[in-house]
N, C-alpha and C. Protein backbone atom coordinates (compact mmCIF):
# COMPACT_ATOMS: atom_id res chain seq x y z
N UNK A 1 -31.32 -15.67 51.32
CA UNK A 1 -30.02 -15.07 51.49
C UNK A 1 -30.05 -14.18 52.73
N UNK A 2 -28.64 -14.56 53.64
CA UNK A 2 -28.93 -13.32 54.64
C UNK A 2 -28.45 -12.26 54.53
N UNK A 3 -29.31 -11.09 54.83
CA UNK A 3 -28.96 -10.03 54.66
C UNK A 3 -27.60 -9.45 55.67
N UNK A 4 -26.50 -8.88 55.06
CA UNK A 4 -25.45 -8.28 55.68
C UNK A 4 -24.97 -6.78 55.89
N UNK A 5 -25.49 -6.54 56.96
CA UNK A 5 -25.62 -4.94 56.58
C UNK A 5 -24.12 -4.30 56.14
N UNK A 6 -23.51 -4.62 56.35
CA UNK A 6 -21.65 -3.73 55.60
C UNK A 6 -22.00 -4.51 54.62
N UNK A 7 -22.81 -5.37 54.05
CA UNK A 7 -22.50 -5.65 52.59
C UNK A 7 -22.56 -4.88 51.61
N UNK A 8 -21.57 -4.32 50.52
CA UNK A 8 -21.20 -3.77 49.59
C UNK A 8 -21.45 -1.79 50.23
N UNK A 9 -20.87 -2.16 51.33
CA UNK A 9 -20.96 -1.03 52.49
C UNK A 9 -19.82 0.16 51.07
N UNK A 10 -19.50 1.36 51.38
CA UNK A 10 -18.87 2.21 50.99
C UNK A 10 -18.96 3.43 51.94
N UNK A 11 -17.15 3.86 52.00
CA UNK A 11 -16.79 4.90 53.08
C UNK A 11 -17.26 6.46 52.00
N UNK A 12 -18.02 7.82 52.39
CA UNK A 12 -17.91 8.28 51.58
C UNK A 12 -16.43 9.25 51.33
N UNK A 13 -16.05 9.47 50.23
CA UNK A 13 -15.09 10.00 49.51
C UNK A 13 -15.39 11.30 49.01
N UNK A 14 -14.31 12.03 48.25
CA UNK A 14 -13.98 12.72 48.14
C UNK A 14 -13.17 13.04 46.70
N UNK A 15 -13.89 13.23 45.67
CA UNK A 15 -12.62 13.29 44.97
C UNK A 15 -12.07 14.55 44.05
N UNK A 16 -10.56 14.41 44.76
CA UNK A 16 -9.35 15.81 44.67
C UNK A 16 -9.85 15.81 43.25
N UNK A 17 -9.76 15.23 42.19
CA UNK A 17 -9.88 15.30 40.41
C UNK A 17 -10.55 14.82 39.87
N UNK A 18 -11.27 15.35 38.36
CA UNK A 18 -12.47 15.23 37.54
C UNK A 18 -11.90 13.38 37.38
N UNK A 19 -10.25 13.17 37.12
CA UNK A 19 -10.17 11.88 36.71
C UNK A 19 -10.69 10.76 37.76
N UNK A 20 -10.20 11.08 38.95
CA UNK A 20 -10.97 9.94 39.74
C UNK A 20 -12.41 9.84 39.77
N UNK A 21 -13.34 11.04 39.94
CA UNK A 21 -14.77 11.21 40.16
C UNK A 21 -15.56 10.75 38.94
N UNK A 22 -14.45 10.69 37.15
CA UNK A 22 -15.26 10.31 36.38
C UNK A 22 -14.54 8.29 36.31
N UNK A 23 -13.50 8.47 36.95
CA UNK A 23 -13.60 6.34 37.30
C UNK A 23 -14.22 6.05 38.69
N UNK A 24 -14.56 7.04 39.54
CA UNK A 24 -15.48 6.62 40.03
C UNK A 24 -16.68 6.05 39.45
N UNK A 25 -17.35 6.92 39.00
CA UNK A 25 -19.16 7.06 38.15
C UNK A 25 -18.28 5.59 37.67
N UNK A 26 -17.63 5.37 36.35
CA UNK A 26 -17.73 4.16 35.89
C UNK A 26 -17.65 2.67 36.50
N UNK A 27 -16.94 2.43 37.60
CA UNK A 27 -17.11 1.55 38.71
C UNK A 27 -18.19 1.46 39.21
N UNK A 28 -19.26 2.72 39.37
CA UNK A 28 -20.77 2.25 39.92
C UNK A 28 -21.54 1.82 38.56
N UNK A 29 -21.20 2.56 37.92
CA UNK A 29 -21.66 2.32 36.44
C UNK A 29 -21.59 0.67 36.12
N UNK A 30 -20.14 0.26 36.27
CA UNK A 30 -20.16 -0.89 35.60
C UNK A 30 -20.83 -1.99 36.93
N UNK A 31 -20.86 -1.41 38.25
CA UNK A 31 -21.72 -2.70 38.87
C UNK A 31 -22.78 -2.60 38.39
N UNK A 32 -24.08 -1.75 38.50
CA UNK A 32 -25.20 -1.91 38.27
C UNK A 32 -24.80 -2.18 36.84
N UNK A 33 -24.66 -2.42 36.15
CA UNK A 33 -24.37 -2.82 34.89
C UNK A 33 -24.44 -4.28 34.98
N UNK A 34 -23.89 -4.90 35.21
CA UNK A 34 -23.02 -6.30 35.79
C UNK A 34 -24.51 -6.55 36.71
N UNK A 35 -24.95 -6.15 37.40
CA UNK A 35 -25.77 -6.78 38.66
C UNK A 35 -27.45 -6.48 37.72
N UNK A 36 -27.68 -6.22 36.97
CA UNK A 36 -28.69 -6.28 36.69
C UNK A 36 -29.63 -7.42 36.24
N UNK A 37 -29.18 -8.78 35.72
CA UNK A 37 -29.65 -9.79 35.83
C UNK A 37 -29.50 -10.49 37.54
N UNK A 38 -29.09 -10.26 38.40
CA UNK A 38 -29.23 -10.74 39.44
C UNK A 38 -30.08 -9.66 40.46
N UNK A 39 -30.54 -8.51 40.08
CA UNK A 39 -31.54 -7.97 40.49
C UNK A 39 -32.83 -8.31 39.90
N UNK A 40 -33.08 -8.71 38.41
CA UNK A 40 -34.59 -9.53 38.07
C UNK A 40 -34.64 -10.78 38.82
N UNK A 41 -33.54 -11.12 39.09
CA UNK A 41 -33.23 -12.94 39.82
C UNK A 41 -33.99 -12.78 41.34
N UNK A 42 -33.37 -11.62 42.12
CA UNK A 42 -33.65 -11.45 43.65
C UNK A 42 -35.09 -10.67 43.71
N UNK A 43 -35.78 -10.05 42.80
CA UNK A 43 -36.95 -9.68 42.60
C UNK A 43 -37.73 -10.11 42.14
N UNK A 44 -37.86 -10.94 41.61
CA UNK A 44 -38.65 -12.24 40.41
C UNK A 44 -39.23 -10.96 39.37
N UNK A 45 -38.84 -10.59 39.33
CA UNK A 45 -39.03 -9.43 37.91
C UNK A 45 -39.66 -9.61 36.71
N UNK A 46 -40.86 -9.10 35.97
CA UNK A 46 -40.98 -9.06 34.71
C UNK A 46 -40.41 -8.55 33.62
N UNK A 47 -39.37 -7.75 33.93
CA UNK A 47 -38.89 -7.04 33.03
C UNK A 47 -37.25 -7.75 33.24
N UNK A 48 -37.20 -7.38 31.97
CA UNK A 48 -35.35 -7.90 31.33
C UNK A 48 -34.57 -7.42 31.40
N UNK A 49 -34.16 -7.75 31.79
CA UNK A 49 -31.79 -7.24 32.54
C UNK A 49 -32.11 -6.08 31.36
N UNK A 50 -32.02 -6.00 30.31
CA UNK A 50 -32.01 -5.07 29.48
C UNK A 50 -32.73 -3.83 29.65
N UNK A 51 -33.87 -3.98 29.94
CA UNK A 51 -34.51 -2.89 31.01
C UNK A 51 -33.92 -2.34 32.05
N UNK A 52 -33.32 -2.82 32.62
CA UNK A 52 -32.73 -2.45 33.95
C UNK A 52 -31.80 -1.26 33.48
N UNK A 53 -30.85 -2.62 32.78
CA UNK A 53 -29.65 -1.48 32.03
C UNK A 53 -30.02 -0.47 31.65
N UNK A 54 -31.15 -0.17 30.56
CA UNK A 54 -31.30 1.15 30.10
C UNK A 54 -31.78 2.26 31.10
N UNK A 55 -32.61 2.05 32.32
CA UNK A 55 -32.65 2.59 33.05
C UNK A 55 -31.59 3.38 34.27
N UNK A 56 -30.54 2.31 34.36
CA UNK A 56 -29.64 2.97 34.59
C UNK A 56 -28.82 3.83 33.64
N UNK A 57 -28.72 3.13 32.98
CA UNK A 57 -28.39 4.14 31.55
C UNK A 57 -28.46 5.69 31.79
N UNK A 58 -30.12 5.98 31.55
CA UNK A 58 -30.80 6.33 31.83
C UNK A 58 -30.66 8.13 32.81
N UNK A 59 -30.39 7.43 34.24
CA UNK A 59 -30.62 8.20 35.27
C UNK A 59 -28.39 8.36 35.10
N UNK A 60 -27.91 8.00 34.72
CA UNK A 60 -26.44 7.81 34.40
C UNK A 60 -26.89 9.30 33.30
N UNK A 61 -26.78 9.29 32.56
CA UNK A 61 -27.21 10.17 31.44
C UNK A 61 -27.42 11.41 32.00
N UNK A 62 -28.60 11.41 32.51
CA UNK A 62 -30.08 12.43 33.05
C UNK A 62 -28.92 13.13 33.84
N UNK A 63 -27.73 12.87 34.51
CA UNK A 63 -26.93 13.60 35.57
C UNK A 63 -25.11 14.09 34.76
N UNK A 64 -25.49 13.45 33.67
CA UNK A 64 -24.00 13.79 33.13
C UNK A 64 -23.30 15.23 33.21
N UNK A 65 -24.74 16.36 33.08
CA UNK A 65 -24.28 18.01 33.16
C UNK A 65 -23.86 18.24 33.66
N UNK A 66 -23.68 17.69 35.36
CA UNK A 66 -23.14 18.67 36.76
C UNK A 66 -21.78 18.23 36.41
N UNK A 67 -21.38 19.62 36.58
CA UNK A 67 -19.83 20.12 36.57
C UNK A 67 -19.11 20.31 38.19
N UNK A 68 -20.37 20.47 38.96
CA UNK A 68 -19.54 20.62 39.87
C UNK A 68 -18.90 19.21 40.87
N UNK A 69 -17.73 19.11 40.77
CA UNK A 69 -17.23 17.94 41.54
C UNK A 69 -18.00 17.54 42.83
N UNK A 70 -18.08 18.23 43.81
CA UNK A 70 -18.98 17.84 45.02
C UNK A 70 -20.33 17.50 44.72
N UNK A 71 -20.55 18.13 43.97
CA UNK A 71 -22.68 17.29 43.31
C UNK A 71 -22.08 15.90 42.93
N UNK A 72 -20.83 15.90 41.74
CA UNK A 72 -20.68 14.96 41.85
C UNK A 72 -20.76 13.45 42.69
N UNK A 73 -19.54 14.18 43.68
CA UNK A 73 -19.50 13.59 45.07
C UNK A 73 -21.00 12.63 45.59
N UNK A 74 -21.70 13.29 46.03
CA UNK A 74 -23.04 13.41 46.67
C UNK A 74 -23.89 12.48 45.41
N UNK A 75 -23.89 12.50 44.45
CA UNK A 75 -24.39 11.75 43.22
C UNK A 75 -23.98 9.60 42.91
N UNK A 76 -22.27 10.22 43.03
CA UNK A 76 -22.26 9.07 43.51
C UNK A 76 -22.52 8.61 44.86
N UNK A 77 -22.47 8.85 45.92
CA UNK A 77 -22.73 8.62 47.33
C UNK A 77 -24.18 7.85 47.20
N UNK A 78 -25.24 8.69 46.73
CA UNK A 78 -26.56 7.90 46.41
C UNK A 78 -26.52 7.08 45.75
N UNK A 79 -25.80 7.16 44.58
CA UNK A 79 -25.66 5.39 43.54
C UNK A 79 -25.47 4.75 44.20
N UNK A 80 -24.28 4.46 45.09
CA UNK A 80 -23.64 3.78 45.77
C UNK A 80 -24.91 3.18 46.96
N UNK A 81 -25.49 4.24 47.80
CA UNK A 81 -26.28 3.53 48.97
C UNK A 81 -27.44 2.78 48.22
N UNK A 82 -27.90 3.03 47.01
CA UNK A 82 -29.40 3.12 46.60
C UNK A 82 -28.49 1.21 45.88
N UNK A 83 -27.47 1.41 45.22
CA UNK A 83 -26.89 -0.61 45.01
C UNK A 83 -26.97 -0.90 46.19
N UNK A 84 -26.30 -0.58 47.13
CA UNK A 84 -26.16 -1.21 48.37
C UNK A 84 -27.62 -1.65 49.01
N UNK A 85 -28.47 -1.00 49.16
CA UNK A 85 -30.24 -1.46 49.03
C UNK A 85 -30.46 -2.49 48.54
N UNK A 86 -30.30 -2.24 46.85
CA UNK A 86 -31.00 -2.94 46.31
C UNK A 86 -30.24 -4.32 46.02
N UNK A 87 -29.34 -4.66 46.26
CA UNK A 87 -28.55 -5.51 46.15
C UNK A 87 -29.14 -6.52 47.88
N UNK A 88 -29.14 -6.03 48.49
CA UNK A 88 -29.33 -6.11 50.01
C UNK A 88 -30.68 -6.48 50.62
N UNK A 89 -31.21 -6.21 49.15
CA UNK A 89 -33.00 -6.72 49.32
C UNK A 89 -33.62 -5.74 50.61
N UNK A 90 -33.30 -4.72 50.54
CA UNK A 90 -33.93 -3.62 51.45
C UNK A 90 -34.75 -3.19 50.84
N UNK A 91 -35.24 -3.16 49.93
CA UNK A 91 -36.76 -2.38 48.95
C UNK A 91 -37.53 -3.55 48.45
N UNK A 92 -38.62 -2.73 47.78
CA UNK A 92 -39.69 -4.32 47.65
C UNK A 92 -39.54 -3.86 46.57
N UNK A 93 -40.49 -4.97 45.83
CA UNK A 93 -40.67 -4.68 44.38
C UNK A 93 -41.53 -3.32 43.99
N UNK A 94 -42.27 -2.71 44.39
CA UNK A 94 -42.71 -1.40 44.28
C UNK A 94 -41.76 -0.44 43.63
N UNK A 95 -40.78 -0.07 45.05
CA UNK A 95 -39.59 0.38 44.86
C UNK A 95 -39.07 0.36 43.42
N UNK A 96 -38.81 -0.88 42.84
CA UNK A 96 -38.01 -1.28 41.71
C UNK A 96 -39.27 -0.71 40.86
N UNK A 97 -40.17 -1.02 41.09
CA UNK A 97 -41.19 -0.93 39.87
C UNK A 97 -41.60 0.76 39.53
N UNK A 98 -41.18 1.53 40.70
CA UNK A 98 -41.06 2.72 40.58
C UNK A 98 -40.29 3.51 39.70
N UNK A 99 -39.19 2.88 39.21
CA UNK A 99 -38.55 3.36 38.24
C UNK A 99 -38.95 3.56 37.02
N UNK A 100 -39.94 2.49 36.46
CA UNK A 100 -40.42 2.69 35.18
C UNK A 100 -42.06 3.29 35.06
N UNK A 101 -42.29 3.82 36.32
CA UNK A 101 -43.53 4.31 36.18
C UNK A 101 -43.94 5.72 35.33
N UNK A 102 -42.68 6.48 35.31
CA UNK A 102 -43.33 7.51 34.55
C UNK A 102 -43.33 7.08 32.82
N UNK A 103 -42.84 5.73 32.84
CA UNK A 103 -42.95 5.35 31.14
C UNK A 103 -44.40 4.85 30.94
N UNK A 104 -44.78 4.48 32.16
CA UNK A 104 -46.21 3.72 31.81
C UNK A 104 -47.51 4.86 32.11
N UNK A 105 -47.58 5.51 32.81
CA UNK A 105 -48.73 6.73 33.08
C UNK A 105 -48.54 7.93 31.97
N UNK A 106 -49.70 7.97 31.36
CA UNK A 106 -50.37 8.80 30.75
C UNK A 106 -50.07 10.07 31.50
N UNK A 107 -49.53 11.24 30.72
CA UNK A 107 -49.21 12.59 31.06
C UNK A 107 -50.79 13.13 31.86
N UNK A 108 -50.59 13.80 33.06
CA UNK A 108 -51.48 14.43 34.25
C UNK A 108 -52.19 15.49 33.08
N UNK A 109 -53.24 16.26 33.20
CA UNK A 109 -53.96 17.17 32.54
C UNK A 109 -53.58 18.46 33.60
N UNK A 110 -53.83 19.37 32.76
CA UNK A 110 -53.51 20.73 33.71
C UNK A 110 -54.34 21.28 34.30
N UNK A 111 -55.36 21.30 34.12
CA UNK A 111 -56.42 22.26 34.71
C UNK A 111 -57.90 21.07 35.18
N UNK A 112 -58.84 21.71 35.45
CA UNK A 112 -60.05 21.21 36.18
C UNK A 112 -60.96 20.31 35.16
N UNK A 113 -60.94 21.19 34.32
CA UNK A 113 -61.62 21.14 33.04
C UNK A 113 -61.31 19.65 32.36
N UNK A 114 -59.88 19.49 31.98
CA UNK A 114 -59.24 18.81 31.24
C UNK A 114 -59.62 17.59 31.96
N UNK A 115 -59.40 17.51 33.46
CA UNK A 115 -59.09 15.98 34.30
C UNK A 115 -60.77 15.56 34.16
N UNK A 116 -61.78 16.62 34.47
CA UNK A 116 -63.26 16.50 34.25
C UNK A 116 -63.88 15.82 32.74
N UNK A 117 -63.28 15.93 32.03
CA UNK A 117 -63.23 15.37 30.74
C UNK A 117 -62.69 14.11 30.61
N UNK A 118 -61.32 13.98 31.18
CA UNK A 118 -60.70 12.66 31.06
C UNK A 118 -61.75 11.44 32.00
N UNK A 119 -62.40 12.10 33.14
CA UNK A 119 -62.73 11.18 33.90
C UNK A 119 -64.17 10.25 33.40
N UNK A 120 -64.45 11.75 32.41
CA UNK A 120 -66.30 11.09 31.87
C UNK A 120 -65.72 9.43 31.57
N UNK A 121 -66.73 9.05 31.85
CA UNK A 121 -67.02 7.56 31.18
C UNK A 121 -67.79 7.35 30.26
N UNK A 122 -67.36 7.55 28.81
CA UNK A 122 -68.18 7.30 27.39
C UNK A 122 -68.90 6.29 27.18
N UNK A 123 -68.04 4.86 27.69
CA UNK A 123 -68.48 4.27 27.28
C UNK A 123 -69.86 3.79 27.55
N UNK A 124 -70.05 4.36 28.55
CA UNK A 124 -72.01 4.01 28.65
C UNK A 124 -72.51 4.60 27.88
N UNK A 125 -72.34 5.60 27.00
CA UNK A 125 -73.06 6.31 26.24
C UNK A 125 -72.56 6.27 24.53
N UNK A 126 -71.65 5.62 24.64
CA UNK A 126 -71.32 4.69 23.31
C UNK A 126 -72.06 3.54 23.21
N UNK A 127 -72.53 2.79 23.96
CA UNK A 127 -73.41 1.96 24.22
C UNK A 127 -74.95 2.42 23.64
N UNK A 128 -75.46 3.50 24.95
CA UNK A 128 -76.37 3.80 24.84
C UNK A 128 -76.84 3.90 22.88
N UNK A 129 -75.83 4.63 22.40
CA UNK A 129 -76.38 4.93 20.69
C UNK A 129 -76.44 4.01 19.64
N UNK A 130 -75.59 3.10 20.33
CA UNK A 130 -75.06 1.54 19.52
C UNK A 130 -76.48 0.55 19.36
């Protein structure tokens, strides 16, 4: 597919009222919604449209608090460029795969001690007694 750079281009906006800025969000909402089996399609993806969705879900959710209209603003502006990307095949699969990485890594340890512990390797010495 060739890539088109004004494809699914967007002017940024402005919006005077909570009503447009919250049918905004749902118009980005419902593309990535809608485009998520044709993003596992253009990525050869392991994971299922359903994944996708919840992830947008997700980061949709994670931003629902801001009250203030202009965060707003600026919130959608990034939805908007970050489809326009990924739709556009401007990111690799990394990128995409970045999204679900903090579901798959094991929480970091806090101190010196803790990571020094995590790193021993037992199993030679589970061996060794076996």
């Amino acid at each position: 597919m060739t890539t088109i750079p004004a494809r699914l281009a967007r002017l940024t906006q402005s919006s005077p009222t909570w009503d447009v800025a919250r049918q905004r969000s749902r118009s980005l909402y419902r593309m990535w919604y809608r485009s998520a089996p044709e993003i596992c399609q253009l990525y050869a993806l392991n994971i299922p449209a359903h994944a996708i969705r919840a992830k947008v879900r997700e980061e949709f959710e994670k931003n629902r608090h801001v009250d203030d209209i202009k965060a707003v603003d600026v919130l959608l502006l990034k939805g908007y460029q970050e489809y326009q990307e990924t739709l556009n095949c401007w990111k690799m699969d990394s990128h995409l795969m970045r999204w679900f990485a903090n579901e798959e890594l094991p929480p970091r340890p806090d101190g010196f001690l803790e990571a020094f512990y995590l790193s021993r390797d037992d199993s030679k010495e589970v061996q060794a007694t076996a």
